[in-house]
N, C-alpha and C. Protein backbone atom coordinates (compact mmCIF):
# COMPACT_ATOMS: atom_id res chain seq x y z
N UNK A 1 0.00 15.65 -11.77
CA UNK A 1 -1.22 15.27 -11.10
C UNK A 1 -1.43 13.77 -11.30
N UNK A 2 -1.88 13.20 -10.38
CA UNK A 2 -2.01 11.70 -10.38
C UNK A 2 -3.64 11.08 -9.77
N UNK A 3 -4.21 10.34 -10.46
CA UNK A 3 -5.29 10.25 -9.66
C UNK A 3 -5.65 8.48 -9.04
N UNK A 4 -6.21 8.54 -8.55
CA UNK A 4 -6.16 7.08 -7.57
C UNK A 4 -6.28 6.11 -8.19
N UNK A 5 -7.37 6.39 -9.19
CA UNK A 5 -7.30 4.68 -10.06
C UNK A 5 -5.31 4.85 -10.64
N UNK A 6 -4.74 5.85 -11.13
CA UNK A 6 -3.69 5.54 -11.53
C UNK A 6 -2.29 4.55 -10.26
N UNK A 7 -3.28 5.30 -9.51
CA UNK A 7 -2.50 4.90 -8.42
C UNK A 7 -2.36 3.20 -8.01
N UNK A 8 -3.80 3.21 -8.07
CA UNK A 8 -3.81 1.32 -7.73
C UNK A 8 -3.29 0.12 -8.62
N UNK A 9 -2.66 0.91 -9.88
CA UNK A 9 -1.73 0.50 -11.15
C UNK A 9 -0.46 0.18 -10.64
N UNK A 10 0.22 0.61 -9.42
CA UNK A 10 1.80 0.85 -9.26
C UNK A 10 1.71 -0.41 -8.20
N UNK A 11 2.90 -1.08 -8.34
CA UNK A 11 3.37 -1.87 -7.62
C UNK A 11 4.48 -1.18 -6.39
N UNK A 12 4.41 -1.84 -5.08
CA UNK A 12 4.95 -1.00 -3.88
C UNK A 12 6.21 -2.04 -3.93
N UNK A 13 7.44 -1.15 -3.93
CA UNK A 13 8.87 -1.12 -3.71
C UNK A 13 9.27 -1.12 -2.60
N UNK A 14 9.52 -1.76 -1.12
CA UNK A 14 10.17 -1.04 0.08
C UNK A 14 11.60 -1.16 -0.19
N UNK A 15 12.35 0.08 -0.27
CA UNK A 15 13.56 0.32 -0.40
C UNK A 15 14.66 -0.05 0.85
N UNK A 16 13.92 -0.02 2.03
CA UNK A 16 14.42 -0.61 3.02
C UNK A 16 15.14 -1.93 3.12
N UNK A 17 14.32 -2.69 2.30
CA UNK A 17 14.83 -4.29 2.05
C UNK A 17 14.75 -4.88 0.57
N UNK A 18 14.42 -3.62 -0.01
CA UNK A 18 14.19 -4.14 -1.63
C UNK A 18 13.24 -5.39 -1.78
N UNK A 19 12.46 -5.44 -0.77
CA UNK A 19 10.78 -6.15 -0.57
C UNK A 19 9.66 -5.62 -1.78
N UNK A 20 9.20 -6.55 -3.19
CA UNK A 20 7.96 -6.24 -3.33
C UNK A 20 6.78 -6.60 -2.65
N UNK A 21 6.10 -5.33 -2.10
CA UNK A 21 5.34 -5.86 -1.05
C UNK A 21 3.74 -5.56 -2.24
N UNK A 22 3.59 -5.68 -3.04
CA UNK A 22 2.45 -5.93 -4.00
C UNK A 22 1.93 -4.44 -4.34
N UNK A 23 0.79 -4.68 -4.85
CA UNK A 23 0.34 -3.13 -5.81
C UNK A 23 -0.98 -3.04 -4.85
N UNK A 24 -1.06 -1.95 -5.04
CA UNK A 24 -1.46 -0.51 -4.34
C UNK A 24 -3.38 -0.94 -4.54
N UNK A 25 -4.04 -1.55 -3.12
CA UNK A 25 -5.57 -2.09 -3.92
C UNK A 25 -6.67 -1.19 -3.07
N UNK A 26 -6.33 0.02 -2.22
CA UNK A 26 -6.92 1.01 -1.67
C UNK A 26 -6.21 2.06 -1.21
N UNK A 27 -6.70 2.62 -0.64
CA UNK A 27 -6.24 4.51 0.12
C UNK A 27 -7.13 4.49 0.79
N UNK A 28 -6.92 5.18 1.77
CA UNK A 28 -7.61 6.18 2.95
C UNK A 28 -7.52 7.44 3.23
N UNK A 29 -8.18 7.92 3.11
CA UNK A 29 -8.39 9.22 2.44
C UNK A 29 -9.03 10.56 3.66
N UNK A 30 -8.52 11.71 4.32
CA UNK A 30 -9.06 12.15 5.25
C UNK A 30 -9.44 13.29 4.67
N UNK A 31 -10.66 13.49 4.44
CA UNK A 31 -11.91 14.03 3.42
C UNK A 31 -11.75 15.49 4.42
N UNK A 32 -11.27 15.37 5.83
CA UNK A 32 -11.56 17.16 6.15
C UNK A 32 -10.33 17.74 6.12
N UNK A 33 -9.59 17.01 6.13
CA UNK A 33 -8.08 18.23 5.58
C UNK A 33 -7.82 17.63 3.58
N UNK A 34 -8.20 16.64 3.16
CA UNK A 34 -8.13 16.64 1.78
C UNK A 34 -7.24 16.61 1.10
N UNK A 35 -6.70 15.13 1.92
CA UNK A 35 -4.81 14.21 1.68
C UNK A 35 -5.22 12.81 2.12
N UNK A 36 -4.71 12.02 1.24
CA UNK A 36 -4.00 10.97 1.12
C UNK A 36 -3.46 10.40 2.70
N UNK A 37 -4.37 9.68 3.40
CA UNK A 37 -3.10 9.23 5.00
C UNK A 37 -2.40 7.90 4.43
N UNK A 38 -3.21 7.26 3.59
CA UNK A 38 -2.34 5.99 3.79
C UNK A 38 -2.39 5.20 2.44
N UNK A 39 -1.64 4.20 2.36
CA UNK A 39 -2.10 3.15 1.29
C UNK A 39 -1.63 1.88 1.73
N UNK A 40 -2.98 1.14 1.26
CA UNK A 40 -3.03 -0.06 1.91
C UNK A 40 -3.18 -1.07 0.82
N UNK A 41 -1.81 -2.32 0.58
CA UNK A 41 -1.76 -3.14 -0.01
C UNK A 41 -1.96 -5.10 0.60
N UNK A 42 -3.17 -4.93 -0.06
CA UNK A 42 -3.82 -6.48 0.22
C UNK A 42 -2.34 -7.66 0.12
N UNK A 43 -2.39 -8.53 0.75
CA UNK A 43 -1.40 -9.37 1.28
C UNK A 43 -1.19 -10.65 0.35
N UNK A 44 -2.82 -11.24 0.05
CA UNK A 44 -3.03 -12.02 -0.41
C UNK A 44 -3.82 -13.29 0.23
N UNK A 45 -3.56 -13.85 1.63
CA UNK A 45 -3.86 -15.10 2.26
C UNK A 45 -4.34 -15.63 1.70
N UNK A 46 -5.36 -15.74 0.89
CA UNK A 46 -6.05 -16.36 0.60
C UNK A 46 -6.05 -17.50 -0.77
N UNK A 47 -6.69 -18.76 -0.84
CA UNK A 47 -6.31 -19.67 -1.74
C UNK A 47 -7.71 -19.18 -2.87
N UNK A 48 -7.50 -18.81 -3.88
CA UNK A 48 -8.38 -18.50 -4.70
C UNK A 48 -9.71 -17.76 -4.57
N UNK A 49 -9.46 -16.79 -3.26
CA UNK A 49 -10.44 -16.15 -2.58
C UNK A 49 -11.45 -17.25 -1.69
N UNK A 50 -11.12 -17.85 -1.36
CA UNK A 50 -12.35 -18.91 -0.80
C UNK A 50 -11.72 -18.91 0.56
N UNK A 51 -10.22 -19.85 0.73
CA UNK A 51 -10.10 -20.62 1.58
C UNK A 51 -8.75 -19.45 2.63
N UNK A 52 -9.06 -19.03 4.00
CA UNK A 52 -7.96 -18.92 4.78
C UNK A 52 -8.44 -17.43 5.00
N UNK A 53 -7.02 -16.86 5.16
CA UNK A 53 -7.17 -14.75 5.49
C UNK A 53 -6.95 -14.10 4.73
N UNK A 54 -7.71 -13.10 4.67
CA UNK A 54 -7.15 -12.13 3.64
C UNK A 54 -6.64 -11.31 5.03
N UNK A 55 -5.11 -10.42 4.54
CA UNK A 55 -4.52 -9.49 5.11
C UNK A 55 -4.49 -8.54 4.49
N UNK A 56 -3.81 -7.46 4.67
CA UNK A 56 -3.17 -5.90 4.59
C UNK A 56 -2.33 -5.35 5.19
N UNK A 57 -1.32 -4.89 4.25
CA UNK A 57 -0.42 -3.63 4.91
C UNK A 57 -0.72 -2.20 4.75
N UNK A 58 -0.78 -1.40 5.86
CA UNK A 58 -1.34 -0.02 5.69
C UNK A 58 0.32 0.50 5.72
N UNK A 59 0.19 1.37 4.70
CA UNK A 59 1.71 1.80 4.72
C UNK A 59 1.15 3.42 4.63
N UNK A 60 1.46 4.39 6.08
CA UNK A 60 0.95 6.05 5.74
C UNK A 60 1.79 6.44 4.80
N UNK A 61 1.15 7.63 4.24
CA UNK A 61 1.33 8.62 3.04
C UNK A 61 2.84 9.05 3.26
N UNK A 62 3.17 9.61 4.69
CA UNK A 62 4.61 10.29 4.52
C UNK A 62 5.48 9.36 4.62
N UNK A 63 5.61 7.95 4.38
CA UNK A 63 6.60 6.97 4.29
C UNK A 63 7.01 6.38 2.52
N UNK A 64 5.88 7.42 1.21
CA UNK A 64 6.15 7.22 0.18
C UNK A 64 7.10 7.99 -0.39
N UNK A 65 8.39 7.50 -0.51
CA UNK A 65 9.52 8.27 -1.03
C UNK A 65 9.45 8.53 -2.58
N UNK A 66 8.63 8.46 -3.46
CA UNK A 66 8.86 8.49 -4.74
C UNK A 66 7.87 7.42 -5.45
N UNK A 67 6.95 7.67 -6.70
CA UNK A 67 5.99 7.85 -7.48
C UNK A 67 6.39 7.87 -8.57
N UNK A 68 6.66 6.72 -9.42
CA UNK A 68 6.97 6.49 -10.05
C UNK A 68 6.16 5.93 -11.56
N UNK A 69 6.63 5.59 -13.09
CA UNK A 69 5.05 5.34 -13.74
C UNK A 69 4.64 3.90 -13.76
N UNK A 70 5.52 2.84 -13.05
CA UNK A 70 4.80 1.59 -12.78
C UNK A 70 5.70 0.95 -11.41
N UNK A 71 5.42 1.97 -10.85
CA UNK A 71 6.18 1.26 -9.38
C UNK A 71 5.79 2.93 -8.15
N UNK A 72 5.62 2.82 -7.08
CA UNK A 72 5.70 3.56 -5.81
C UNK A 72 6.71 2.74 -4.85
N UNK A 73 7.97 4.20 -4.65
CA UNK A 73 8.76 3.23 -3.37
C UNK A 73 8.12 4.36 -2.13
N UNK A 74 8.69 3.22 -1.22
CA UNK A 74 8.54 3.59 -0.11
C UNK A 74 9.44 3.17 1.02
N UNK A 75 9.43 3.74 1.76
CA UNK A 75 10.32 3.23 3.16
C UNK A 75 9.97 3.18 4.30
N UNK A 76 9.83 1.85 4.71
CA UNK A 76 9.03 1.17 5.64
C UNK A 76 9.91 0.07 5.98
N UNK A 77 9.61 -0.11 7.68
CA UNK A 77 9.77 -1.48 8.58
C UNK A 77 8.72 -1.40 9.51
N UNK A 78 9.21 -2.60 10.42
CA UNK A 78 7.77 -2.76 10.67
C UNK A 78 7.35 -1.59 11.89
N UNK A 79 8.19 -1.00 12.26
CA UNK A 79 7.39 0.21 13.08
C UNK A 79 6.41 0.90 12.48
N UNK A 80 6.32 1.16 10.99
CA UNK A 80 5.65 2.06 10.10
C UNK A 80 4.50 1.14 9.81
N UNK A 81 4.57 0.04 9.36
CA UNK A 81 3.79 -0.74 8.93
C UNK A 81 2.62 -1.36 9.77
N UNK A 82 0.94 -1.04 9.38
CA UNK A 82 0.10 -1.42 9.98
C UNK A 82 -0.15 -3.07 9.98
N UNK A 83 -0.33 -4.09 9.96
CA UNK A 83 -0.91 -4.91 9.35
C UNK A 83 -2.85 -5.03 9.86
N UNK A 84 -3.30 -5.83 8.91
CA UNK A 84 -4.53 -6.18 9.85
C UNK A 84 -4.77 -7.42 8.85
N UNK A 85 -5.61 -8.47 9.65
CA UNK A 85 -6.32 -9.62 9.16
C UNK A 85 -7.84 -9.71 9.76
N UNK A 86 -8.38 -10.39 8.59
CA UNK A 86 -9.57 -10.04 8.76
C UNK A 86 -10.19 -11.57 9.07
């Protein structure tokens, strides 16, 4: 059993390109079937939070190959991969 704060502990692996694409800083969560759709790792843009974009990669739930105790891989390109900027 794993629970979400443990979750936002793991750094994301894409095995596809052996890309660290950063650690795990939300989920989305679909409360009427009661699973996990996605996880979404913040990008960074930004210069000390002040200056530029913050981004995100939404990477869905069935593209996580393995859960690991300080790492989640996954397998992803960019067909799978959401981005958004805000």
């Amino acid at each position: 059993m794993c629970r979400a704060s443990d979750i936002r502990q793991k750094e994301i692996i894409n095995i596809t390109d052996g890309r660290r694409l950063g650690f795990v800083g939300d989920v989305e969560i679909n409360f009427e079937e009661g699973k996990i759709e996605s996880i979404i790792v913040p990008t960074g843009g930004r210069w000390f939070g002040l200056i530029g974009r913050d981004s995100e990669i939404v990477i869905p739930w069935d593209r996580v190959r393995r859960i690991g105790e300080d790492i989640i891989l996954v397998e992803v390109d960019e067909r799978f991969m959401r981005k958004y900027y805000e």
